[in-house]
Protein backbone atom coordinates (compact mmCIF):
# COMPACT_ATOMS: atom_id res chain seq x y z
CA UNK A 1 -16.59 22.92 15.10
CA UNK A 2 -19.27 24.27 12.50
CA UNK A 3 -20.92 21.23 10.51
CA UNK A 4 -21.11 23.79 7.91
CA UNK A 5 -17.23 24.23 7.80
CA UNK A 6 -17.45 20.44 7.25
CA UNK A 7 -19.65 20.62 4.45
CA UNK A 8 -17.44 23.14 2.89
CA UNK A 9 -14.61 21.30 2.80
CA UNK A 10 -16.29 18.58 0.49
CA UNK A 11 -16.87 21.47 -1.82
CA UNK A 12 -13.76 22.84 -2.14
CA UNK A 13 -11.20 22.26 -4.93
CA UNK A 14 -8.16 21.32 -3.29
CA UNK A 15 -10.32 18.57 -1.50
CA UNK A 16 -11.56 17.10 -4.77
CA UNK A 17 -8.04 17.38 -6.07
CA UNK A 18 -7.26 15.05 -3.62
CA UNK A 19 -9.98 13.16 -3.72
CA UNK A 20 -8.87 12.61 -7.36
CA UNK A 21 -5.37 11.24 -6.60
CA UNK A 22 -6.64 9.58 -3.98
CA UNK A 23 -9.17 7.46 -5.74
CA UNK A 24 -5.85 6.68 -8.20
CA UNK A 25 -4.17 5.61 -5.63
CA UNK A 26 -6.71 3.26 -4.20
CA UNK A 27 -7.10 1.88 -7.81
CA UNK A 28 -3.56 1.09 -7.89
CA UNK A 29 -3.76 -0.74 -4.49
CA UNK A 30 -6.52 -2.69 -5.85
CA UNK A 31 -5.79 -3.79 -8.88
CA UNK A 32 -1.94 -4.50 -7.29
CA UNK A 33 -1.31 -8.36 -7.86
CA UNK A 34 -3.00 -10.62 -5.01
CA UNK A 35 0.54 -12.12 -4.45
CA UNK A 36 1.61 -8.50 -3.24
CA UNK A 37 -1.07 -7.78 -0.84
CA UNK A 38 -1.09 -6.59 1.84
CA UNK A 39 0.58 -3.66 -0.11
CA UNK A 40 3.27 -2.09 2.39
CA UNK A 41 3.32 1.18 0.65
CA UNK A 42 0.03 2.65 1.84
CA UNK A 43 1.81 5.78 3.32
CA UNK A 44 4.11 6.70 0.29
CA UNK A 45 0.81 6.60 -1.70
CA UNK A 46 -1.04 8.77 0.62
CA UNK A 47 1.74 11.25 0.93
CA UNK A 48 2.18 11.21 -3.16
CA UNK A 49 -1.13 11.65 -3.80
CA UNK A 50 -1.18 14.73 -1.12
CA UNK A 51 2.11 16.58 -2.67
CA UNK A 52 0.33 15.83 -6.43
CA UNK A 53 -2.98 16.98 -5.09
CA UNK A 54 -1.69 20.34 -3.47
CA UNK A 55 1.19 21.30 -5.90
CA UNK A 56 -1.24 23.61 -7.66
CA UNK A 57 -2.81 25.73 -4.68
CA UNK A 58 0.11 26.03 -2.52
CA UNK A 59 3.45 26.30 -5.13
CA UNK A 60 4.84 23.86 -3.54
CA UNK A 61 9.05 24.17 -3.49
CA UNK A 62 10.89 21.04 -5.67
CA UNK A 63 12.23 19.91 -2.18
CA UNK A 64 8.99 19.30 -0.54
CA UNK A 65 9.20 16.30 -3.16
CA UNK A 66 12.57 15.11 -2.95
CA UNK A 67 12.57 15.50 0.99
CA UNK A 68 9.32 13.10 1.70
CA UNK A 69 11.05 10.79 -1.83
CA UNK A 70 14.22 10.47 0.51
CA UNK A 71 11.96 10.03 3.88
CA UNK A 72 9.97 7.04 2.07
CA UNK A 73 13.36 5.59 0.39
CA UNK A 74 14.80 5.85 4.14
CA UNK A 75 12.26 4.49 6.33
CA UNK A 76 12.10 1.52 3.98
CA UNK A 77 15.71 0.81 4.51
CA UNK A 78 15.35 1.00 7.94
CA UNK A 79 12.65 -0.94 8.04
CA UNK A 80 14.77 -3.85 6.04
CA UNK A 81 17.51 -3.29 8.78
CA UNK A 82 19.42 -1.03 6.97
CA UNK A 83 19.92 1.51 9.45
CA UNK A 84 22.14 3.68 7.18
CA UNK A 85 18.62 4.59 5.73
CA UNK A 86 18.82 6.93 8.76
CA UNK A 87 20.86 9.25 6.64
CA UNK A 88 18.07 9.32 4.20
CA UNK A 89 15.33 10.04 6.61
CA UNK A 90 18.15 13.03 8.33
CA UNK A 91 18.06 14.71 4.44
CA UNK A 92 14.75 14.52 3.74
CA UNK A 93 13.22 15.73 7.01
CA UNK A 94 15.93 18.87 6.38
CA UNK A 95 15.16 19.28 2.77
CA UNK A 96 11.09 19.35 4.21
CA UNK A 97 11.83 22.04 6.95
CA UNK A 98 14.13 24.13 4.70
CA UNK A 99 11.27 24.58 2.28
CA UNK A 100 10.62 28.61 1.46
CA UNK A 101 6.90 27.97 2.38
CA UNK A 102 7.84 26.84 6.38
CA UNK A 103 8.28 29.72 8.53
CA UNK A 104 11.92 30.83 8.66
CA UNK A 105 11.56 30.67 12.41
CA UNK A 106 14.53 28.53 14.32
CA UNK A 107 12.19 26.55 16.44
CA UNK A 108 9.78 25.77 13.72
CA UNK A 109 12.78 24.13 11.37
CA UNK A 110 14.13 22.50 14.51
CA UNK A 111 10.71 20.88 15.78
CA UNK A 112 9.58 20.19 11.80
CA UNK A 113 12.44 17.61 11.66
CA UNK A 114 12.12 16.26 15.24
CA UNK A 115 8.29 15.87 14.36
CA UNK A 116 9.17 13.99 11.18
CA UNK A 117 11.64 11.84 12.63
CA UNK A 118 10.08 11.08 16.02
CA UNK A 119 5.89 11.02 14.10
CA UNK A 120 7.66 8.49 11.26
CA UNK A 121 9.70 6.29 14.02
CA UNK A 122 6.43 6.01 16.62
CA UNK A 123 4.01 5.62 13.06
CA UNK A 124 5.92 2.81 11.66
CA UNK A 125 6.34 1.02 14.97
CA UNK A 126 2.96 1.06 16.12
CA UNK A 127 2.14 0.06 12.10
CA UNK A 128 4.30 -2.84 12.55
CA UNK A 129 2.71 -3.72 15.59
CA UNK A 130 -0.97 -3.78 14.12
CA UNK A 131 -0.36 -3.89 10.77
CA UNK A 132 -3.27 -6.85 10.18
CA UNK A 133 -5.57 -4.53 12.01
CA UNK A 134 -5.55 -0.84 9.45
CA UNK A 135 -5.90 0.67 12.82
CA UNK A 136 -2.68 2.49 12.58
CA UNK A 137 -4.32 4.10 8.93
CA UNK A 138 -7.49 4.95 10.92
CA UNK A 139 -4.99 6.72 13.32
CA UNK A 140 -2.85 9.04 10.35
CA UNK A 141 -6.48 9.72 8.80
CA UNK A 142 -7.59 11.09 12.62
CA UNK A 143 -3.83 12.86 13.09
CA UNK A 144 -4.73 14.37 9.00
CA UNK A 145 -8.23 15.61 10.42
CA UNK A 146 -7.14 17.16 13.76
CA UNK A 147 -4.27 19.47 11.35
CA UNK A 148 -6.78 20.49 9.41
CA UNK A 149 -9.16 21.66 12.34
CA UNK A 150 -5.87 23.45 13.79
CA UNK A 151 -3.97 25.35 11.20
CA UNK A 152 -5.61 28.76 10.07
CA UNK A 153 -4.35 28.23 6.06
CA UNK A 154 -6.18 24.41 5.53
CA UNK A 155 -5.08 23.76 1.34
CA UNK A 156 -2.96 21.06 2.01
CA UNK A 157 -4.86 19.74 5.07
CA UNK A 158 -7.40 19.69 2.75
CA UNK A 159 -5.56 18.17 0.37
CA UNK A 160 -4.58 15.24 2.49
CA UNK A 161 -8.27 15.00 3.85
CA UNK A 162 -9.57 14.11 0.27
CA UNK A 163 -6.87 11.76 -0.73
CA UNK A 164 -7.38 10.50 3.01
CA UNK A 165 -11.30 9.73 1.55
CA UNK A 166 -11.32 6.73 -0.76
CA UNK A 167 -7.46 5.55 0.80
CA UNK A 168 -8.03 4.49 4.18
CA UNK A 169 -10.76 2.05 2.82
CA UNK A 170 -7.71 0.01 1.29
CA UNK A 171 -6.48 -0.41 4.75
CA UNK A 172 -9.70 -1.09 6.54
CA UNK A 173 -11.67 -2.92 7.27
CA UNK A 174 -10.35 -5.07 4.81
CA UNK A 175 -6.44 -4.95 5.04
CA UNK A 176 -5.41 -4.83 0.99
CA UNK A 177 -2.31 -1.80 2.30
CA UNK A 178 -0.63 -0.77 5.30
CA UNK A 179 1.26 2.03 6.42
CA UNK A 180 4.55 0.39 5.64
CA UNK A 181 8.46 1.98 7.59
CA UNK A 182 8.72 3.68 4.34
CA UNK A 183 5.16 5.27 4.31
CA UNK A 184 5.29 6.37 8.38
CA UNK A 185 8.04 8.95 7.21
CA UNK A 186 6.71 9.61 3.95
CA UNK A 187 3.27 10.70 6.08
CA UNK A 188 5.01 12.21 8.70
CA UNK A 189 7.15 14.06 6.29
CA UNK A 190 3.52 15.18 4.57
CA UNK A 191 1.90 16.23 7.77
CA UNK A 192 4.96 18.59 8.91
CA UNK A 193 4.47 20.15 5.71
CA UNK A 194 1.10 20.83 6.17
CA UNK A 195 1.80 21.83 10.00
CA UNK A 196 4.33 24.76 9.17
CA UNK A 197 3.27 26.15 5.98
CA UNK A 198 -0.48 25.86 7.10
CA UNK A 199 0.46 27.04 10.25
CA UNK A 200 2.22 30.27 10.02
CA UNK A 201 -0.49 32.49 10.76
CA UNK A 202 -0.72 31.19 14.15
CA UNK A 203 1.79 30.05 15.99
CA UNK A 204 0.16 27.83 18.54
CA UNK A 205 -1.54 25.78 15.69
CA UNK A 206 1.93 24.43 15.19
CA UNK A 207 2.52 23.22 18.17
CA UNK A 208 -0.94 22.00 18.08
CA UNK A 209 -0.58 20.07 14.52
CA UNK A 210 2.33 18.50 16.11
CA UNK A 211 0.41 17.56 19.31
CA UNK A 212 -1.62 15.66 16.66
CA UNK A 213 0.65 12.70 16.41
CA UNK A 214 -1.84 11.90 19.53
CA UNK A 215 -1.54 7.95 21.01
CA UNK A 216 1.81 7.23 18.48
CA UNK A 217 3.22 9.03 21.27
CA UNK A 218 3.33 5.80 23.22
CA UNK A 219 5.27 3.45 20.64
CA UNK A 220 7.57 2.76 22.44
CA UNK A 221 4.89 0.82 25.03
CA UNK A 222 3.11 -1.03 21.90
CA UNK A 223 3.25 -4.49 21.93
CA UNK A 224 1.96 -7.10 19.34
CA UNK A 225 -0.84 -8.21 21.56
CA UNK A 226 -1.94 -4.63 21.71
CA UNK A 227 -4.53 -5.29 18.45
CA UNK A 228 -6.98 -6.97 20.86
CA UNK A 229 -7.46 -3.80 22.33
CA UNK A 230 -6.95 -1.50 19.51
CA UNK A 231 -10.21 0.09 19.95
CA UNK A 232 -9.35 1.42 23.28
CA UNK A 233 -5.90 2.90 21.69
CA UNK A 234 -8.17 4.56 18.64
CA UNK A 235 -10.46 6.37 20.89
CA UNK A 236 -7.52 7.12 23.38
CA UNK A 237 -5.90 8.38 19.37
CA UNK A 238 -9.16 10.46 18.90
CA UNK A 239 -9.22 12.18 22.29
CA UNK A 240 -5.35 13.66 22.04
CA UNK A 241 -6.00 14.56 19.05
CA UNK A 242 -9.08 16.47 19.67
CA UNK A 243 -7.33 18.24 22.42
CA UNK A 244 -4.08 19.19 20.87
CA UNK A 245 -6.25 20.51 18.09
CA UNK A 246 -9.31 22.15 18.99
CA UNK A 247 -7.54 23.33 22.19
CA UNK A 248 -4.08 24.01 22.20
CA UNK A 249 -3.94 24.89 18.56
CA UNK A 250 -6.09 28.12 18.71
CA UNK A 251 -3.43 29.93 21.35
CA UNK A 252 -1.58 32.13 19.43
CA UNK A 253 1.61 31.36 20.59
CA UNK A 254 3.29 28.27 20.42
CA UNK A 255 4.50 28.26 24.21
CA UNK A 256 1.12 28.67 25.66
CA UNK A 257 0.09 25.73 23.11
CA UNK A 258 2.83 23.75 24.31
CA UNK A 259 1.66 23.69 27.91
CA UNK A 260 -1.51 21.83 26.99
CA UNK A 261 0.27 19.17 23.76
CA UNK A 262 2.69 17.97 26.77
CA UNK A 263 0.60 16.92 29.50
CA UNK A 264 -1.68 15.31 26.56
CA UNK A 265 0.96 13.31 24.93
CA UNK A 266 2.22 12.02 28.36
CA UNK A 267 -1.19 10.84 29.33
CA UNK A 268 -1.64 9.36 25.44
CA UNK A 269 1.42 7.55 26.05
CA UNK A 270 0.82 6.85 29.13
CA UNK A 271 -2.77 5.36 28.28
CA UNK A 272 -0.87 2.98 25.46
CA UNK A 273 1.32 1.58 28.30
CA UNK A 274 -1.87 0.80 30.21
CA UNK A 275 -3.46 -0.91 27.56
CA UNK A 276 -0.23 -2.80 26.62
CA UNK A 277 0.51 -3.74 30.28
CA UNK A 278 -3.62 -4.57 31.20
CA UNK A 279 -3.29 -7.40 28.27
CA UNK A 280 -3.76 -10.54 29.74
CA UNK A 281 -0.98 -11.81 27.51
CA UNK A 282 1.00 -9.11 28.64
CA UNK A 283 4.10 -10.86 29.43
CA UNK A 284 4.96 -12.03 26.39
CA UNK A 285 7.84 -10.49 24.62
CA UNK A 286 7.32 -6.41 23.43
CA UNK A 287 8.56 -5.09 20.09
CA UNK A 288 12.31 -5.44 19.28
């Protein structure tokens, strides 16, 4: 990638935009009672400050709102154990892939849900796992940045890069937010919407953006005891996602992009059980 292209991106407006609602957001977080903190909301503020940020530049559709509302009001039921939040999280990752902007294209509806559904279940586990770590924000900021290297139309990559800016230093390295169940599909729900509509020039950098969900592939292999090596699991995050990005994303189909996300998201998950299953206190009881 051109560090010019990088230096761009600072300059342009729907980055600043926000970078506006972001620094709101992180204001809110830190002026949020001490009693409150560690504020489990981080995601639902990221993803509001990205839909407020792009509405301007993109025209964003009414449901784009109401779908990642219902996705954040869901995953926090769920994450109470109120698994009839699971009707919430089915609307709003329909009302999200129904939008006018996403390609009317059967497979790119289809996999928009499954990527919300799937990205918000594996982002909110592994959250839960390390949530005293704001590893798993360090992971959605990485997953924001490898979309917007992918997809060919970047405004609301760009978007979610700026709010991304002055947010992820409320989760690290000084834990005052995390990602939150309700947040993981409120983000997930914001990055499918910046997969499809910014990817409907090019079809592979769909499958791509959705290849960028990198290491949360392997959730279901997290374990508590995972945070002593969470380093390991960010670069093993950083390395999926620069492959699903920079590499499958610029085929121009989405089947030829697909042949590269797979065998990377096995290995990612894969790599996750390694690191769960290497722990020395590896025995001791996984993730209900």
């Amino acid at each position: 990638m051109n560090p010019l292209t990088l230096i761009e991106l600072i300059g342009q407006e729907e980055f600043l935009a926000g970078l506006g609602w972001g620094i709101v957001g992180g204001l809110v977080v830190l002026f949020a009672p001490s009693r409150l903190r560690p504020l489990p909301v981080w995601g639902v503020i990221v993803a509001a400050c990205v839909v407020g940020g792009a509405w301007p530049f993109v025209g964003a559709h009414p449901l784009v709102a109401v779908g990642i509302a219902a996705l954040a009001a869901g995953g926090g039921l769920v994450g109470r154990g109120r698994w009839w939040g699971v009707l919430l999280i089915g609307a709003g990752a329909a009302a999200v892939a129904l939008t006018e902007s996403v390609p009317d294209v059967w497979w790119v509806r289809v996999g928009t849900v499954a990527f919300i559904g799937i990205g918000g279940w594996a982002i909110a586990r592994l959250s839960g796992a390390l949530a005293d770590t704001g590893v798993p924000a360090l992971m959605v900021a990485g997953t924001a940045f490898g979309v917007w290297a992918t997809v060919p139309d970047t405004e609301i990559a760009a978007t979610f890069l700026g709010a991304l800016t002055p947010l992820v230093f409320t989760a690290w390295p000084q834990v005052r937010a995390m990602v939150g169940s309700g947040g993981a599909y409120a983000v997930a729900g914001a990055l499918a919407w910046a997969i499809a509509e910014g990817g409907a020039a090019r079809a592979g950098s769909i499958v791509g953006g959705w290849g960028t969900i990198g290491a949360f592939a392997g959730a279901l292999f997290v374990s508590r005891l995972l945070a002593e090596r969470r380093w390991y699991l960010f670069a093993v995050h950083g390395v999926a996602v620069l492959l699903t990005s920079r590499v499958a994303g610029m085929f121009e189909t989405g089947s030829a992009a697909l042949v590269v996300v797979v065998p990377v998201l096995v290995a990612a998950a894969a790599a996750t059980r390694f690191l769960a299953v290497a722990s020395p206190h590896s025995t001791n009881a996984r993730l209900r």
